[in-house]
C-alpha atoms as a PDB file:
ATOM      1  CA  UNK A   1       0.000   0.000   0.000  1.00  0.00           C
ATOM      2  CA  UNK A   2       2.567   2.715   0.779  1.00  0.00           C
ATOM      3  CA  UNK A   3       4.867   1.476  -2.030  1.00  0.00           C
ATOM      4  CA  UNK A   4       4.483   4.535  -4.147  1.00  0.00           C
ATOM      5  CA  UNK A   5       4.020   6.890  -1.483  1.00  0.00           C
ATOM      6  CA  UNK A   6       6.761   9.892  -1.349  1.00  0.00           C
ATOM      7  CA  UNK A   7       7.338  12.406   1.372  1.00  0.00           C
ATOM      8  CA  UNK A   8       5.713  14.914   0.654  1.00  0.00           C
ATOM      9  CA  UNK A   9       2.467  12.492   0.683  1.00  0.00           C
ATOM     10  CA  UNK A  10       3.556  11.315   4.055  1.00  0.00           C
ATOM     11  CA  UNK A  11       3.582  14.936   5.512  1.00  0.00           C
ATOM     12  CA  UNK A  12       0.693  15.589   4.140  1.00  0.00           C
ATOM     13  CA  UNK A  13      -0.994  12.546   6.017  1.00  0.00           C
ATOM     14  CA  UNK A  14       1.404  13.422   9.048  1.00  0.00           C
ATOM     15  CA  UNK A  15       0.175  17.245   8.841  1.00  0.00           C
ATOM     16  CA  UNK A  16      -3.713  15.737   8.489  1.00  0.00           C
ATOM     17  CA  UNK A  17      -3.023  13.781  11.283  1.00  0.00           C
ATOM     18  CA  UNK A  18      -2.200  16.218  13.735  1.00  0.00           C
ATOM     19  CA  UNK A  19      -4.901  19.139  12.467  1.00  0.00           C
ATOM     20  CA  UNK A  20      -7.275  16.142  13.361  1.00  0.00           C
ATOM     21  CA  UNK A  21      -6.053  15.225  16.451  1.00  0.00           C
ATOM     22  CA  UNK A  22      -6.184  19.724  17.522  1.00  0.00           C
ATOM     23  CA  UNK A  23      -9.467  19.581  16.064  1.00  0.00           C
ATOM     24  CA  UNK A  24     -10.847  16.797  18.626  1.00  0.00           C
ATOM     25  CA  UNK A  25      -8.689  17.951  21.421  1.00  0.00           C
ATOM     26  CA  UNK A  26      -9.462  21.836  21.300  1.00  0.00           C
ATOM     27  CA  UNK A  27     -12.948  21.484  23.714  1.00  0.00           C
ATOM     28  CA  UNK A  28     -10.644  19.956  26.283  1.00  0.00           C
ATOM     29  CA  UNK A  29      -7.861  22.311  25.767  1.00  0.00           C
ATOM     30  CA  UNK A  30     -10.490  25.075  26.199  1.00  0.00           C
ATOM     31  CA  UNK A  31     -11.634  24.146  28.650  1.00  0.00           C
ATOM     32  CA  UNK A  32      -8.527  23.539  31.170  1.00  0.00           C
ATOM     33  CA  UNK A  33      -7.247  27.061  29.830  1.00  0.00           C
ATOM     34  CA  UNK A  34     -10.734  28.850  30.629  1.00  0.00           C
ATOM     35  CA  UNK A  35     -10.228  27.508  34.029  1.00  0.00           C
ATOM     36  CA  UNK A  36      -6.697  28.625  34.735  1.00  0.00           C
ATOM     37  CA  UNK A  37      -7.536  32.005  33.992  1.00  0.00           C
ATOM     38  CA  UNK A  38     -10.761  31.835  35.769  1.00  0.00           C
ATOM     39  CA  UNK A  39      -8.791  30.807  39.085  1.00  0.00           C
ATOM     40  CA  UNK A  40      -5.836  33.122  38.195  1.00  0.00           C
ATOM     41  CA  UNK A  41      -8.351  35.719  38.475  1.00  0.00           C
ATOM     42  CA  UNK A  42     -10.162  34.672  41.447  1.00  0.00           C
ATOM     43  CA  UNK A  43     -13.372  33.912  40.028  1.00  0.00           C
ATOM     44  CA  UNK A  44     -15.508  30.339  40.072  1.00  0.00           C
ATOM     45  CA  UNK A  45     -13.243  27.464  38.049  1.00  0.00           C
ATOM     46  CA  UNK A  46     -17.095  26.267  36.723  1.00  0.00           C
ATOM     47  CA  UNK A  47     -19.128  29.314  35.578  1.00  0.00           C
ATOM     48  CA  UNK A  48     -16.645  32.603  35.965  1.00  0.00           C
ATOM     49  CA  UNK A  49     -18.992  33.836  38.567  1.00  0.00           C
ATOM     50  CA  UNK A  50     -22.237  33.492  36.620  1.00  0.00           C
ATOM     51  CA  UNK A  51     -23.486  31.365  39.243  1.00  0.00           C
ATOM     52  CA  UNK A  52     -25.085  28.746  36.566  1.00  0.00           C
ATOM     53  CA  UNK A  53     -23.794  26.582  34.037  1.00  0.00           C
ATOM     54  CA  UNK A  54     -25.431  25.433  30.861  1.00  0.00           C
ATOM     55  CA  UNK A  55     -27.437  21.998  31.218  1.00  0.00           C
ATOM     56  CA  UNK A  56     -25.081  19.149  29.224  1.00  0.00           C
ATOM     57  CA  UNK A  57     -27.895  17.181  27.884  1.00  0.00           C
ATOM     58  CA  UNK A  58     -29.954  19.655  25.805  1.00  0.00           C
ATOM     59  CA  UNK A  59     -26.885  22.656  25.337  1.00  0.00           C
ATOM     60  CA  UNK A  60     -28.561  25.228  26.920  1.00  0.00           C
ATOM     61  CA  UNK A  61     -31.933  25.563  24.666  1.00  0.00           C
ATOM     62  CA  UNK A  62     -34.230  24.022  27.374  1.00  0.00           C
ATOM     63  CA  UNK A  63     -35.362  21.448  24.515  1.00  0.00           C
ATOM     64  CA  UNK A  64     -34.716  18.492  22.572  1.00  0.00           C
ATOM     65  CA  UNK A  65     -35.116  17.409  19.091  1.00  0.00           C
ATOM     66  CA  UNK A  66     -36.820  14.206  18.730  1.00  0.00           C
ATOM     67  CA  UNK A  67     -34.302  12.877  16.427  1.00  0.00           C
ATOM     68  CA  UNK A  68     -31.370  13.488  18.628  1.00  0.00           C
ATOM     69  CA  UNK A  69     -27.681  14.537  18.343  1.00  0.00           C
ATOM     70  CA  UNK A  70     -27.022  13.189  14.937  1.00  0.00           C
ATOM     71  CA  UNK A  71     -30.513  13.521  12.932  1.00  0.00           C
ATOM     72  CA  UNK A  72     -28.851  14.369   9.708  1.00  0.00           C
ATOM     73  CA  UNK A  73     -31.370  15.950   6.569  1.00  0.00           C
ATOM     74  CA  UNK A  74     -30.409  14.377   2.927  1.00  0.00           C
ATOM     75  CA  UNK A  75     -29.630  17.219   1.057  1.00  0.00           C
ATOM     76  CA  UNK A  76     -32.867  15.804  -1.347  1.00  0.00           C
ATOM     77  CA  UNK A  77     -34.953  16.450   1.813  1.00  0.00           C
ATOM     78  CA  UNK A  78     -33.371  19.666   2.824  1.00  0.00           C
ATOM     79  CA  UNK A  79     -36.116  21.974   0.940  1.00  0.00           C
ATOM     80  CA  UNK A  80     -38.837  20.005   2.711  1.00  0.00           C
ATOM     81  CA  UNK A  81     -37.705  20.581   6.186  1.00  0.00           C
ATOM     82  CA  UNK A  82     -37.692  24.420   5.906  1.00  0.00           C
ATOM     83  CA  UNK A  83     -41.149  24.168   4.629  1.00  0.00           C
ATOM     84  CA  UNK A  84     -42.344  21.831   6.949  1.00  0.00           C
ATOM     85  CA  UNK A  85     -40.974  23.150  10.679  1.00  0.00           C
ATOM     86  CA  UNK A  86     -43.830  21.150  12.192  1.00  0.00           C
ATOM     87  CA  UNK A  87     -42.893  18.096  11.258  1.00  0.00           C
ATOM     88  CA  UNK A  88     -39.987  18.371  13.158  1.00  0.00           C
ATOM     89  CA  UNK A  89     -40.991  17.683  17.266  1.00  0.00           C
ATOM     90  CA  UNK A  90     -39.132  18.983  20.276  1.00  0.00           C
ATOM     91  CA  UNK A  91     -39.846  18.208  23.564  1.00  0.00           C
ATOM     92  CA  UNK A  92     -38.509  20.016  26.865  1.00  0.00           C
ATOM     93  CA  UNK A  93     -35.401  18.926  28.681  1.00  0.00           C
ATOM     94  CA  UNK A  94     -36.155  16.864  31.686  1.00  0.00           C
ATOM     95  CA  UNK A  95     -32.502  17.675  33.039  1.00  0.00           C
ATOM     96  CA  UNK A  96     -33.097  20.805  33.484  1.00  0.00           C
ATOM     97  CA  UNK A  97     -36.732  21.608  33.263  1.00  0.00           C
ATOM     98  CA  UNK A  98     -36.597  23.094  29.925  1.00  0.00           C
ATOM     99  CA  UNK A  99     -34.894  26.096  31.463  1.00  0.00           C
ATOM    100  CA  UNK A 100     -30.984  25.058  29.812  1.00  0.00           C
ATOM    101  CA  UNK A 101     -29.119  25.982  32.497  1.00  0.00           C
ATOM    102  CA  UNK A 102     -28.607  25.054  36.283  1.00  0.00           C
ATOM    103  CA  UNK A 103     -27.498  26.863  39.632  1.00  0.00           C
ATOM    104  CA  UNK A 104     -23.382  26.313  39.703  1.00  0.00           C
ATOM    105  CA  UNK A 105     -22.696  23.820  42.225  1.00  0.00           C
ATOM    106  CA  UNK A 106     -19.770  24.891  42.985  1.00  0.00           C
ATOM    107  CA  UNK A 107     -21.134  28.252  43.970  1.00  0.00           C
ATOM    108  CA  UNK A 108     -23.835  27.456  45.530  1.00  0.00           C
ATOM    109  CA  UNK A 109     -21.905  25.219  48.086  1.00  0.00           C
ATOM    110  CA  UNK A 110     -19.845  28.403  48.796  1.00  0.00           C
ATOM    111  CA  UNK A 111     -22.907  30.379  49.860  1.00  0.00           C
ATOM    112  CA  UNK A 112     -24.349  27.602  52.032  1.00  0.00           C
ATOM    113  CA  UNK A 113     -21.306  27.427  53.715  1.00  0.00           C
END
């Protein structure tokens, strides 16, 4: 298979590889830096003093599509969708009470305490 191949071929795949791997990664890497510089500046690690986070199962929109996650369209079907929104059924988030977000724990704890 990688008879034929020359270099430049395999630093294209080797460049591909990596852009992939930053791609999938950057959430995470987000994420840890958002929550150095929320500590460096005193603030909550979760929600930067927003005292509520964003609900993880419906993303913040309070709802759910009744296809989930990965209900992809055909592109044949694309034009029908936009002409038929009520086909398409939602129902509120039980996680959160179709409000998308929740009280930070973390802050909340603090003002118990």
């Amino acid at each position: 298979m990688f008879e034929h191949i020359t270099a430049n071929e395999l630093a294209g795949y080797g460049v591909g590889a990596l852009l992939l791997c930053a791609t999938i990664s950057a959430p995470r890497i987000d994420a840890l830096i958002s929550a150095s510089q929320r500590s460096s500046l005193g603030m909550c690690k979760r929600c930067g003093d927003l005292r509520m986070i964003a609900c993880s199962k419906c993303k913040g929109a309070g709802f759910l599509k009744q296809g989930g996650p990965l209900d992809f369209v055909a592109v044949g079907d694309l034009a029908q969708t936009y002409r038929a929104r009520s086909n398409i059924k939602s129902s509120g988030c039980t996680g959160c009470k179709a409000k998308g977000r929740f009280n930070c724990p973390d802050c909340s704890n603090l003002a118990q305490n």
